[in-house]
Protein backbone atom coordinates (compact mmCIF):
# COMPACT_ATOMS: atom_id res chain seq x y z
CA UNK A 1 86.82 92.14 63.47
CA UNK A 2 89.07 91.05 66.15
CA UNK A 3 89.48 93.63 69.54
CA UNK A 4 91.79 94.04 72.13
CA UNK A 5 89.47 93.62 74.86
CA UNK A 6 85.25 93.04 75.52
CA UNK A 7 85.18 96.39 76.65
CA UNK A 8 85.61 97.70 73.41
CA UNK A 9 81.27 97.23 73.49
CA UNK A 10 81.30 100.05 75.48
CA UNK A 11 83.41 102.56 74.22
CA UNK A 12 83.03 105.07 71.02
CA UNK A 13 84.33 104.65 67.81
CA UNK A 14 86.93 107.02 66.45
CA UNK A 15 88.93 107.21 63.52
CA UNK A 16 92.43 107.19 64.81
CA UNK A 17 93.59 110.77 64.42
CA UNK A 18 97.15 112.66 62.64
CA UNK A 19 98.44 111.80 59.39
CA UNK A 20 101.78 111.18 58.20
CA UNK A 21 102.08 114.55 56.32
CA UNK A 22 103.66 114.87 52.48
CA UNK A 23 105.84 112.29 51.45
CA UNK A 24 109.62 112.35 52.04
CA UNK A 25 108.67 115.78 54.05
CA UNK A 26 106.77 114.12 56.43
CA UNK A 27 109.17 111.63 57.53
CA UNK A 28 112.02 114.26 58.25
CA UNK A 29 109.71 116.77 59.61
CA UNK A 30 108.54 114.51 62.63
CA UNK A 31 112.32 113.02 62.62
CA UNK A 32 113.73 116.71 63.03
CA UNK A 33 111.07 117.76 65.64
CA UNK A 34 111.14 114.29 67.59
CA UNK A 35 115.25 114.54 68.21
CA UNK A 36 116.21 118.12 68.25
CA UNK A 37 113.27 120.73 68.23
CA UNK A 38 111.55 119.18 70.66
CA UNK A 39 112.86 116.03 72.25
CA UNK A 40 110.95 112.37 72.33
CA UNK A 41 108.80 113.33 75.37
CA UNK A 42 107.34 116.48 74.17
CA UNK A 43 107.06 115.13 70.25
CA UNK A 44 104.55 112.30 72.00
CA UNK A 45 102.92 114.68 74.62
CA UNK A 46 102.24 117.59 72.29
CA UNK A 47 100.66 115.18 69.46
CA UNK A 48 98.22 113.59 72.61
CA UNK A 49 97.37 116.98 73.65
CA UNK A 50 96.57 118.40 70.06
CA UNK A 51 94.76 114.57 69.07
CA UNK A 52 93.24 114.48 72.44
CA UNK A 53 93.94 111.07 72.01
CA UNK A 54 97.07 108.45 73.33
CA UNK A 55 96.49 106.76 70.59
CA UNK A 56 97.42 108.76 67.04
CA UNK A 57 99.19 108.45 63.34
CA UNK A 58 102.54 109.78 62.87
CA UNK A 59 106.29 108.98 61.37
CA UNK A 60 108.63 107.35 63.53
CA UNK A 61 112.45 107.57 62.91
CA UNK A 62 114.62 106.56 61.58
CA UNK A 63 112.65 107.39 58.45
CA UNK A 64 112.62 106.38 54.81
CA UNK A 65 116.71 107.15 54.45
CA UNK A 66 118.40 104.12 56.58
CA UNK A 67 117.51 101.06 53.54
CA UNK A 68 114.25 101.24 52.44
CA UNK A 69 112.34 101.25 55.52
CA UNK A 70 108.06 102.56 56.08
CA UNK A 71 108.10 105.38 58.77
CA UNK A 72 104.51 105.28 59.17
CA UNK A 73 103.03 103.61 62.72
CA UNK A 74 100.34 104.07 65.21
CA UNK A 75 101.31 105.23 68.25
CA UNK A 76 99.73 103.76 71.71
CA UNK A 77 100.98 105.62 74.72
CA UNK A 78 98.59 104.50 77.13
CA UNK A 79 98.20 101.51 79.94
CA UNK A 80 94.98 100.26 77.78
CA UNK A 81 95.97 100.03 74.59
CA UNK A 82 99.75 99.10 74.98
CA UNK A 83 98.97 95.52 75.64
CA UNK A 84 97.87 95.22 72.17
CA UNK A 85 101.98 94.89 71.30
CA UNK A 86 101.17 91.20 73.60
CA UNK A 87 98.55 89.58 71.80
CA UNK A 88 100.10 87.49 69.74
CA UNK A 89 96.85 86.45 68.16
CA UNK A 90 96.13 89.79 66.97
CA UNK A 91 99.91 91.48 65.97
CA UNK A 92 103.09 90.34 64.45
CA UNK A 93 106.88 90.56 65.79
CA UNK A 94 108.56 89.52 63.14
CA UNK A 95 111.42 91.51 62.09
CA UNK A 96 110.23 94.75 64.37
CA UNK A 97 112.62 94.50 67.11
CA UNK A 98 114.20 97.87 65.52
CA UNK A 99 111.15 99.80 65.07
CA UNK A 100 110.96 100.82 61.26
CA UNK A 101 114.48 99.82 59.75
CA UNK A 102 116.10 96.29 60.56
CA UNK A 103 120.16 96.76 60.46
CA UNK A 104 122.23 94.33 57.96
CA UNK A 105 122.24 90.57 59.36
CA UNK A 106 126.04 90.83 58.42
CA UNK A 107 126.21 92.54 62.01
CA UNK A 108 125.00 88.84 63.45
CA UNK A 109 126.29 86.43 60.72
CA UNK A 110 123.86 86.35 58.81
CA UNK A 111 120.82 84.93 60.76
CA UNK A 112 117.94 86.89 62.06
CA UNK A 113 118.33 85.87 65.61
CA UNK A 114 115.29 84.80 67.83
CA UNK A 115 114.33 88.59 69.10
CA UNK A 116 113.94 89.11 65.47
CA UNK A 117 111.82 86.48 64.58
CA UNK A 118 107.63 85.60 65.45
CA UNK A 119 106.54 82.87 67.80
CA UNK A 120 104.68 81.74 64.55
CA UNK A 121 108.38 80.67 62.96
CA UNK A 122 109.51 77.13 64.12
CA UNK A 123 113.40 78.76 65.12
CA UNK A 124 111.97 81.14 67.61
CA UNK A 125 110.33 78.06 69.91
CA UNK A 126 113.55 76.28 69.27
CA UNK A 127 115.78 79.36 70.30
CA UNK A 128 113.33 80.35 72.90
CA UNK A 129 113.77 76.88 74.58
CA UNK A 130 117.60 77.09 74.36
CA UNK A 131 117.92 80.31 75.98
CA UNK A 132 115.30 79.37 78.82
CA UNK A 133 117.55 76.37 79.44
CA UNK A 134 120.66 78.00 79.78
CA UNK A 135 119.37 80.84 82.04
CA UNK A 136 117.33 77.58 84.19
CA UNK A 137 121.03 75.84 83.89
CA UNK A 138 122.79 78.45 85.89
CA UNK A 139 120.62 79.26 88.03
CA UNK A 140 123.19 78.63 91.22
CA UNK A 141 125.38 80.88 89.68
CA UNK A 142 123.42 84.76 89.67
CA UNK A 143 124.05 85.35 93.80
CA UNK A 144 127.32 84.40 93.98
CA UNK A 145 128.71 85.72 90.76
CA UNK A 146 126.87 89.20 91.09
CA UNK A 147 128.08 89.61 94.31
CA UNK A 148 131.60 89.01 93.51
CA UNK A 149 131.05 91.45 90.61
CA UNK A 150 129.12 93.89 92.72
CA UNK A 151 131.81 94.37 94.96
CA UNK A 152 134.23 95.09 92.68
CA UNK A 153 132.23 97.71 91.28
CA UNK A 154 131.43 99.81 94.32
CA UNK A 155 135.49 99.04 95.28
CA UNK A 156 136.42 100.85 92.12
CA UNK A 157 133.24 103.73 92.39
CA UNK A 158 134.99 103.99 96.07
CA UNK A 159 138.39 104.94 94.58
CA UNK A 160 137.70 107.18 91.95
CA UNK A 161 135.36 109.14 94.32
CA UNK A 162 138.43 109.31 96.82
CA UNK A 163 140.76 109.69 94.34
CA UNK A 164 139.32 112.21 91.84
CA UNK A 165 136.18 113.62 93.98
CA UNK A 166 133.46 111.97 91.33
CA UNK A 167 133.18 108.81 89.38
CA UNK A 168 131.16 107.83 86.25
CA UNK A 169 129.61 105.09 87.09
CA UNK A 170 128.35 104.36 83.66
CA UNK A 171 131.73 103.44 82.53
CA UNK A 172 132.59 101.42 85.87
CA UNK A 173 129.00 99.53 85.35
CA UNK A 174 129.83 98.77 82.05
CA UNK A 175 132.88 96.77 83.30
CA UNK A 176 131.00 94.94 85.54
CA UNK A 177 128.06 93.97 83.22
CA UNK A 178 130.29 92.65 80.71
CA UNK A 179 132.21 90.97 83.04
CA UNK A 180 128.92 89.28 84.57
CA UNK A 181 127.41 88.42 81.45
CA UNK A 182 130.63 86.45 80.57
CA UNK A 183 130.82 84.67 84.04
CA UNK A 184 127.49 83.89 84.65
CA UNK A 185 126.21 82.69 81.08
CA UNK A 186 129.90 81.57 79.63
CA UNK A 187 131.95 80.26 83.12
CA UNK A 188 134.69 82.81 81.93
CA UNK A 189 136.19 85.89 82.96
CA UNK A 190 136.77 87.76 79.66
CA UNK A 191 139.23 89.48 81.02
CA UNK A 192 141.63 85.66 80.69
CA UNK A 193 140.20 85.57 77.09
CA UNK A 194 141.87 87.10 73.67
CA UNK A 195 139.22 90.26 74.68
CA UNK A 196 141.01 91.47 77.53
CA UNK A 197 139.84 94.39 79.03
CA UNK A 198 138.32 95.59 75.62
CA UNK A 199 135.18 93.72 75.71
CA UNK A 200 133.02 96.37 77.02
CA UNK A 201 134.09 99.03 74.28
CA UNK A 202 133.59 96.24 71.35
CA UNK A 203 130.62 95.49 71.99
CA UNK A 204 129.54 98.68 72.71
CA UNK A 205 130.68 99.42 69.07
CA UNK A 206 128.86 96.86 68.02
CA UNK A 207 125.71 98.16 69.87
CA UNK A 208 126.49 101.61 68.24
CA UNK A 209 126.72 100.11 64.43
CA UNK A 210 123.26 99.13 65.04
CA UNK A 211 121.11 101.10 67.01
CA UNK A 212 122.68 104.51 66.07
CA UNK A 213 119.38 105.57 63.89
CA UNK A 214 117.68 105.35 67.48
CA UNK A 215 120.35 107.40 68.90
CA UNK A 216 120.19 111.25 69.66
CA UNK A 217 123.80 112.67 71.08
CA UNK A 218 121.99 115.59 72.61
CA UNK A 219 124.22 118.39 70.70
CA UNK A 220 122.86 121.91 70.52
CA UNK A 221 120.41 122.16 68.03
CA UNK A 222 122.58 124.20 65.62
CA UNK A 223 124.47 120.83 65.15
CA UNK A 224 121.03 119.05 64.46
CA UNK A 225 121.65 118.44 60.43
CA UNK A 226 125.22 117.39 60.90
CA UNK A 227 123.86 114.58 63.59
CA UNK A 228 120.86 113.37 61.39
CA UNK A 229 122.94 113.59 58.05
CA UNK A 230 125.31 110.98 60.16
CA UNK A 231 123.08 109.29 62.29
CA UNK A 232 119.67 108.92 60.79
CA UNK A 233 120.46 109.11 56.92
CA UNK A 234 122.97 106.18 55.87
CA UNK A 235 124.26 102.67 57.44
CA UNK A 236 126.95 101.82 59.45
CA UNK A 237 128.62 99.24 57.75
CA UNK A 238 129.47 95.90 59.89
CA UNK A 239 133.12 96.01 58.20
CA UNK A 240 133.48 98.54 61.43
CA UNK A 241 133.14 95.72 63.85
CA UNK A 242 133.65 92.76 62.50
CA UNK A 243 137.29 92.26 63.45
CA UNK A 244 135.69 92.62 67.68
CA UNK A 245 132.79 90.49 66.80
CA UNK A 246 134.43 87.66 65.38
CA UNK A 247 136.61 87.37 68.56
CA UNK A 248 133.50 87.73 70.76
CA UNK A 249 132.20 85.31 68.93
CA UNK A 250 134.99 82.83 69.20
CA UNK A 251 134.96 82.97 72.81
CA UNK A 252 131.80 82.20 73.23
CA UNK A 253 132.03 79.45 70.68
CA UNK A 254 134.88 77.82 72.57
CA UNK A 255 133.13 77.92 76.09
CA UNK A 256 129.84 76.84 75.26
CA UNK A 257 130.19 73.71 74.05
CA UNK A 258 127.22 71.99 76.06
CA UNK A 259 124.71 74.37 75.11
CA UNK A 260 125.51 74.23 71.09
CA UNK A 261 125.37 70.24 71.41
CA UNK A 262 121.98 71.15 73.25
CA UNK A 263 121.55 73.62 70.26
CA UNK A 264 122.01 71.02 67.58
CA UNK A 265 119.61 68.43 69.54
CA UNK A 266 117.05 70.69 68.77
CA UNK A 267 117.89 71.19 65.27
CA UNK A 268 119.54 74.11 65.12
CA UNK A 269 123.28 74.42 63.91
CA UNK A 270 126.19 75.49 66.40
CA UNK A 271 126.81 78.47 63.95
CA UNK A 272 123.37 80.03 64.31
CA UNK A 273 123.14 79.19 68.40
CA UNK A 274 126.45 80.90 68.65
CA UNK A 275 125.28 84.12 66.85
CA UNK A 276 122.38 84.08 68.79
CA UNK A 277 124.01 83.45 71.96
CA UNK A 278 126.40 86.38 71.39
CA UNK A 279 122.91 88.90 70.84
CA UNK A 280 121.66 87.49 74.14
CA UNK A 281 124.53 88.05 75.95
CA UNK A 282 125.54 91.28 74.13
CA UNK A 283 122.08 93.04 72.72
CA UNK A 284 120.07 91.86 75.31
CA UNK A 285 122.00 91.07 78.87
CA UNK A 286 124.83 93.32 78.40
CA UNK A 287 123.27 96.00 76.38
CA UNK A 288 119.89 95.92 79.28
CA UNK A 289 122.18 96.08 82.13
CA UNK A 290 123.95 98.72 80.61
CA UNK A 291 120.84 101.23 80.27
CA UNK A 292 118.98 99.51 83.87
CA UNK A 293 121.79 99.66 86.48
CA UNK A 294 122.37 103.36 85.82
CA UNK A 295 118.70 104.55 85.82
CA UNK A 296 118.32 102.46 88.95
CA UNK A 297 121.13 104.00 90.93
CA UNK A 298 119.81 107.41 89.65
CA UNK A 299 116.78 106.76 91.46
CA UNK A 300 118.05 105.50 94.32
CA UNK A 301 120.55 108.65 94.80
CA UNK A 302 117.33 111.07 94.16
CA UNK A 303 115.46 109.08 96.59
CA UNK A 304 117.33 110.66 99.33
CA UNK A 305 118.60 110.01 102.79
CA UNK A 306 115.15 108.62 103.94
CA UNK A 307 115.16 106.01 101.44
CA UNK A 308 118.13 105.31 101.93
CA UNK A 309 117.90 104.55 105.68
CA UNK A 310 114.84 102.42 105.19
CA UNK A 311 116.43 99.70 102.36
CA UNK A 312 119.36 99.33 104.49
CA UNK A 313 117.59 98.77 107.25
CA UNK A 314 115.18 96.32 105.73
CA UNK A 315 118.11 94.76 104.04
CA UNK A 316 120.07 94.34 107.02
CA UNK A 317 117.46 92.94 109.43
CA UNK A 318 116.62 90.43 107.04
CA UNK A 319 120.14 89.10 106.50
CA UNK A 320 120.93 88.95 109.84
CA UNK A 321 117.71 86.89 110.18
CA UNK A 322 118.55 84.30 107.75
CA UNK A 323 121.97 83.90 109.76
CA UNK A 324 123.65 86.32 107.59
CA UNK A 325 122.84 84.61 104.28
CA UNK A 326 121.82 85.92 101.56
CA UNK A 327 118.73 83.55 99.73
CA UNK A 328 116.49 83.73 96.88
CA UNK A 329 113.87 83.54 100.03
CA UNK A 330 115.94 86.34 102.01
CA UNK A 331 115.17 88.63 99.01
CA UNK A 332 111.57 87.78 98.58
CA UNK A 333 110.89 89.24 102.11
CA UNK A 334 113.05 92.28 101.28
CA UNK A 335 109.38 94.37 100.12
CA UNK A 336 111.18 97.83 99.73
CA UNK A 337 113.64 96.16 97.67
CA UNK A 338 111.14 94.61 95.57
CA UNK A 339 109.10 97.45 95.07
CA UNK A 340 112.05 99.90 94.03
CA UNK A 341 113.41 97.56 91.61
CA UNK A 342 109.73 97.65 90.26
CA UNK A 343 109.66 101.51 90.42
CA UNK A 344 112.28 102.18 88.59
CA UNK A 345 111.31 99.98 85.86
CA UNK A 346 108.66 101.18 85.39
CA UNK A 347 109.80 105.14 85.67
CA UNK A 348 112.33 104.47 83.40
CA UNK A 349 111.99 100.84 81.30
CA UNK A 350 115.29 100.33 80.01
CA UNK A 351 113.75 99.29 76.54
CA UNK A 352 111.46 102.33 75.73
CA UNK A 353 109.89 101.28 72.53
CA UNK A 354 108.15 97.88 71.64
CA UNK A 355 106.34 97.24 68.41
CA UNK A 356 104.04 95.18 66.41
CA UNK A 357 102.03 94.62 63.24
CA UNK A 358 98.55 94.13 62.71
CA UNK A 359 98.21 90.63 61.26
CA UNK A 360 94.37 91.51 60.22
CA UNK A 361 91.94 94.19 60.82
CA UNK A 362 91.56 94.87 64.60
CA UNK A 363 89.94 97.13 67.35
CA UNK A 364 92.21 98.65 69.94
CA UNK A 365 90.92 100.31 72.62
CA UNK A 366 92.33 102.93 75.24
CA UNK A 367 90.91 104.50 78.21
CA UNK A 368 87.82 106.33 76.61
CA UNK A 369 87.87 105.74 72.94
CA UNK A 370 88.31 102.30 70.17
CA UNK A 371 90.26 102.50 67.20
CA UNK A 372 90.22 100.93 64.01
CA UNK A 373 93.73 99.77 62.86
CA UNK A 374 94.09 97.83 59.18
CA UNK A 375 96.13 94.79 58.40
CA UNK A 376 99.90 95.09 58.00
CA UNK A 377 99.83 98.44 59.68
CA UNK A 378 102.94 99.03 62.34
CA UNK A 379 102.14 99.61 65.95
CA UNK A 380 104.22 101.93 68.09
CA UNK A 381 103.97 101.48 71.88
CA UNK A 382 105.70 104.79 74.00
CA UNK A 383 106.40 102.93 77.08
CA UNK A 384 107.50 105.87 79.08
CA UNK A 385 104.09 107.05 78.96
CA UNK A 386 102.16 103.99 78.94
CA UNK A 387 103.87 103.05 82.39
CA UNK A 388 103.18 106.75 83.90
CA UNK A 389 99.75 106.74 82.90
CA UNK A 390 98.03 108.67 84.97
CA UNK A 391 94.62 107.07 85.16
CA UNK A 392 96.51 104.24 86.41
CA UNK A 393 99.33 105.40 88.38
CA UNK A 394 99.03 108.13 91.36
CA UNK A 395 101.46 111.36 90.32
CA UNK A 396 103.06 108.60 87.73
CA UNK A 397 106.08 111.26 87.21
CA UNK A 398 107.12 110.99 90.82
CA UNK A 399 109.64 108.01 91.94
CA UNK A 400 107.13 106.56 95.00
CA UNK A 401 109.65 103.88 96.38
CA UNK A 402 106.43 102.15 98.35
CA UNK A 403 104.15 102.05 94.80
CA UNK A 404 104.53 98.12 94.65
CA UNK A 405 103.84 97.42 98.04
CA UNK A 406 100.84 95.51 99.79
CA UNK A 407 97.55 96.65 97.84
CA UNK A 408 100.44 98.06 95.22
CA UNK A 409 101.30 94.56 94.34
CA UNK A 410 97.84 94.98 91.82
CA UNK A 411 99.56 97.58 89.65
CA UNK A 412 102.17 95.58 88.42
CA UNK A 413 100.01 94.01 85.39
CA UNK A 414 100.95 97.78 83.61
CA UNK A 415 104.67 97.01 84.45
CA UNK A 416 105.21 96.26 81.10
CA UNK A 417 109.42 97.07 80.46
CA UNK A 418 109.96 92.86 79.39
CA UNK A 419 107.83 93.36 76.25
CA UNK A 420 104.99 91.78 78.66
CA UNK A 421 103.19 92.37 81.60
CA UNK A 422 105.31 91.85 84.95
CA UNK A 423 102.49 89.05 85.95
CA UNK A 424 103.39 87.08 83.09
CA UNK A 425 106.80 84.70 82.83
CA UNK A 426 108.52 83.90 79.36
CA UNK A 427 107.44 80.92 77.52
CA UNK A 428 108.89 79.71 74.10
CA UNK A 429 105.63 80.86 73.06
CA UNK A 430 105.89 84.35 73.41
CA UNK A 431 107.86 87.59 72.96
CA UNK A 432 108.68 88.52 76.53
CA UNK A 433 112.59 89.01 77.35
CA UNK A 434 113.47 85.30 78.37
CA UNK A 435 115.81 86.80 81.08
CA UNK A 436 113.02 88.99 82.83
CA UNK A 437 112.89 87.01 86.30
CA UNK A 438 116.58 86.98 86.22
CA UNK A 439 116.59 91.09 85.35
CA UNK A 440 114.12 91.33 88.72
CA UNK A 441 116.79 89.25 90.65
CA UNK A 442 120.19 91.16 89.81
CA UNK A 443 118.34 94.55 89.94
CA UNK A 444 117.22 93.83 93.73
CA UNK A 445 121.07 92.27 94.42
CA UNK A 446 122.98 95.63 93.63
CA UNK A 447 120.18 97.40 95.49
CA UNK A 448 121.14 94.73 98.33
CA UNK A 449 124.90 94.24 98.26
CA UNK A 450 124.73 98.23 97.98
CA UNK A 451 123.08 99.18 100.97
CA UNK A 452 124.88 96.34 102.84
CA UNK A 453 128.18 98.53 101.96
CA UNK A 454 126.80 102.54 102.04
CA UNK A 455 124.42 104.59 104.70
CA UNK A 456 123.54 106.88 101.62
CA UNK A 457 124.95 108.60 98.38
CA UNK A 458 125.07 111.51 96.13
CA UNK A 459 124.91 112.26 92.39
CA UNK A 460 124.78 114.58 89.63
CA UNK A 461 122.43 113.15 86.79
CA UNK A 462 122.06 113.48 83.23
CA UNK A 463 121.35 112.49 79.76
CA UNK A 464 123.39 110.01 78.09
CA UNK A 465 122.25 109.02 73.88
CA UNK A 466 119.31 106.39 75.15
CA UNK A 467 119.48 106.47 79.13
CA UNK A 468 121.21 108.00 82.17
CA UNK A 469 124.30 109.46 82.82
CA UNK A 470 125.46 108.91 86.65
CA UNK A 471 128.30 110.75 87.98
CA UNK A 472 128.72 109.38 91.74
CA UNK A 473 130.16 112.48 93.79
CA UNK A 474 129.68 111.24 97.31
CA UNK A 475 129.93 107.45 99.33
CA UNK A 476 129.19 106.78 103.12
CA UNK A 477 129.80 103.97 104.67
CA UNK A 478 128.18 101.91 106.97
């Protein structure tokens, strides 16, 4: 029987402990409880504390209402056994993108695109190779583009601030990620295109149509079977978006004409590379950007004046000693940079679920115990407590801007927001975000380009359906 590491020799044997409850019950039991009653966090800490164990049995949502769809998985919630969801030897990834329900493949034209698919299938190496090319084919594009894109965010979080005393900056970021994606991957501005200035807002729709089982509004609880009878019980149907999608699709049909001949040298038709160019730029770019670049700025606003004063410090000295250019090798020496980027991944991973299924019987292990787990069974991996583990991370619940520094640099193996470990780079060969360097790089440029602009900043912070809200009350200037 296969394990997920030698030290497995070592450790005790236990059955994995919880159970999935009564049929049908079960499911909305745990579904109830893990949205409303008591909130994702709390579901996952309370079920460690009474198991005594990260690793456990219980029903994940959606639950058996959205298709016909198996709520059962094991959860992992620890730095240990998380890796597991990595071995590629050991686990599956086909069709578990999603979790326990897959939405219709009428949302992406019919083809299971290459996050949904295995290594083992021959269309993921192929797809995995085009993307990896097209990223490596643009690669003179990310500093200038960002920065032109940057600026004209923090211009327009300037003027609502002045104008209206506050600014959500979610909506302004989602501009500006859109807008990026578009530029940098497509050579466009989608604001010339048939989209406009609706891009954004359709394929946020389109986002919505498929993730919205995942999604908790955060009403008061006396709303909570309204939500989950229109959430978490029936489909969206694509004929919602499929007026916005075609036209995404169209324009990024018409300006990437290279990469689909690329696309079709590998074997693959120009209809399927398009769909799946649309997820990466839409699912993947747009849709990460949209949950990273507000948790990041939340971070940096709580991280106070201090903080603030030391990155533009380090920031500035470092320009001004590459003759005031900014370089791929400028922002390598920019540590502080580096290591808040890092942080605040791994605080708050803008992807906080991963999963996996057992392709034969296996041994997982965590930090004191090894666990049986069956063949076909579906692992669960809570990254927001696998990367504040506290056997591995010093007060993991506090944001320590310096965590990734010098000795630090040793931690970031349980970094693991790219559906890898940070140490590892995308290959056509496995499941890790092909973007992930790239993610690194225009995470540390707004940190750059906006402590090149502001002394420090202010913030009120919430909750908003799967990440943070950031409402931007105060701007100073350099």
């Amino acid at each position: 029987m296969a394990s997920s590491n030698d030290e497995s020799l070592n450790l005790p044997l236990r059955e994995i402990p919880g159970d999935y409850g009564l049929p049908i019950i079960g499911p909305i039991l745990d579904r109830y409880n893990y949205n409303y009653f008591q909130g994702h966090d709390e579901f996952i800490r309370s079920r460690m504390e009474k198991h005594k164990s990260s690793v456990f049995r219980m029903n994940m949502l959606p639950g058996q209402f959205i298709k016909v769809s198996d709520p059962r998985v094991i959860v992992v919630a620890d730095a240990i056994s998380f890796p597991i969801l990595f071995d590629l030897s050991k686990v599956e990834k086909k069709n578990v993108l999603y979790g326990t329900f897959m939405p219709s493949l009428s949302f992406t034209g019919e083809c299971r695109t290459c996050a949904c698919l295995d290594p083992s299938e021959e269309k993921h190496k192929k797809l995995k190779s085009l993307f990896l090319s097209l990223i490596a084919s643009r690669h003179d594009k990310f500093i200038p583009e960002s920065k032109k894109c940057f600026d004209a965010l923090f211009d327009n979080l300037e003027a609502h601030v002045a104008e209206k005393g506050a600014a959500n900056f979610n909506t302004l970021n989602d501009t500006m990620a859109f807008d990026l994606v578009f530029r940098v991957f497509f050579d466009i501005n989608p604001a010339d295109t048939v989209l406009g200035n609706n891009g954004p807002s359709m394929i946020t729709k389109w986002l919505v149509c498929q993730l919205h089982p995942l999604v908790t509004l955060g009403l008061p609880k006396i709303f909570s079977v309204v939500e989950d009878l229109f959430l978490h019980t029936f489909s969206f149907p694509s004929f919602l978006v499929k007026t916005d999608y075609q036209k995404i699709y169209d324009v990024v049909y018409a300006s990437s004409a290279s990469i689909l001949e690329e696309a079709e040298s590998l074997g693959l038709s120009k209809e399927e590379a398009c769909h799946n160019l649309v997820f990466l730029a839409g699912f993947n770019a747009y849709g990460g950007m949209k949950a990273l670049f507000p948790a990041l700025l939340k971070w940096l606003c709580l991280g106070g004046p201090k903080l603030h004063r030391e990155l533009a410090k380090e920031i500035l000295t470092v320009i001004e000693s590459e003759g005031g250019v900014l370089t791929l090798g400028s922002i390598e020496k920019m540590t502080l940079t580096k290591s808040v980027v890092y942080e605040a991944l791994r605080i708050e991973p803008p992807v906080p679920y991963q999963y996996a299924t057992a392709k034969e019987d296996l041994v997982i292990n965590s930090h004191d115990a090894c666990y049986q787990v069956k063949k076909g069974e579906t692992l669960f991996g809570y990254q927001p407590f696998a990367t504040k583990d506290p056997k591995i991370f010093a007060n993991p619940e506090e944001f320590i801007p310096t965590r990734f520094i010098g000795e630090g640099e040793k931690l970031l193996k349980y970094v693991y927001w790219s559906n890898e470990r940070e140490t590892v780079n995308p290959t056509v060969d496995n499941k890790q975000c092909p973007a992930k360097n790239i993610v690194v790089l225009l995470a540390r440029l707004m940190v750059i380009e906006f402590f090149q602009r502001y002394k420090t900043c202010t913030a009120e912070i919430s909750r908003l359906l799967l990440g943070s809200l950031v409402t931007v009350k105060t701007l100073t200037k350099h």
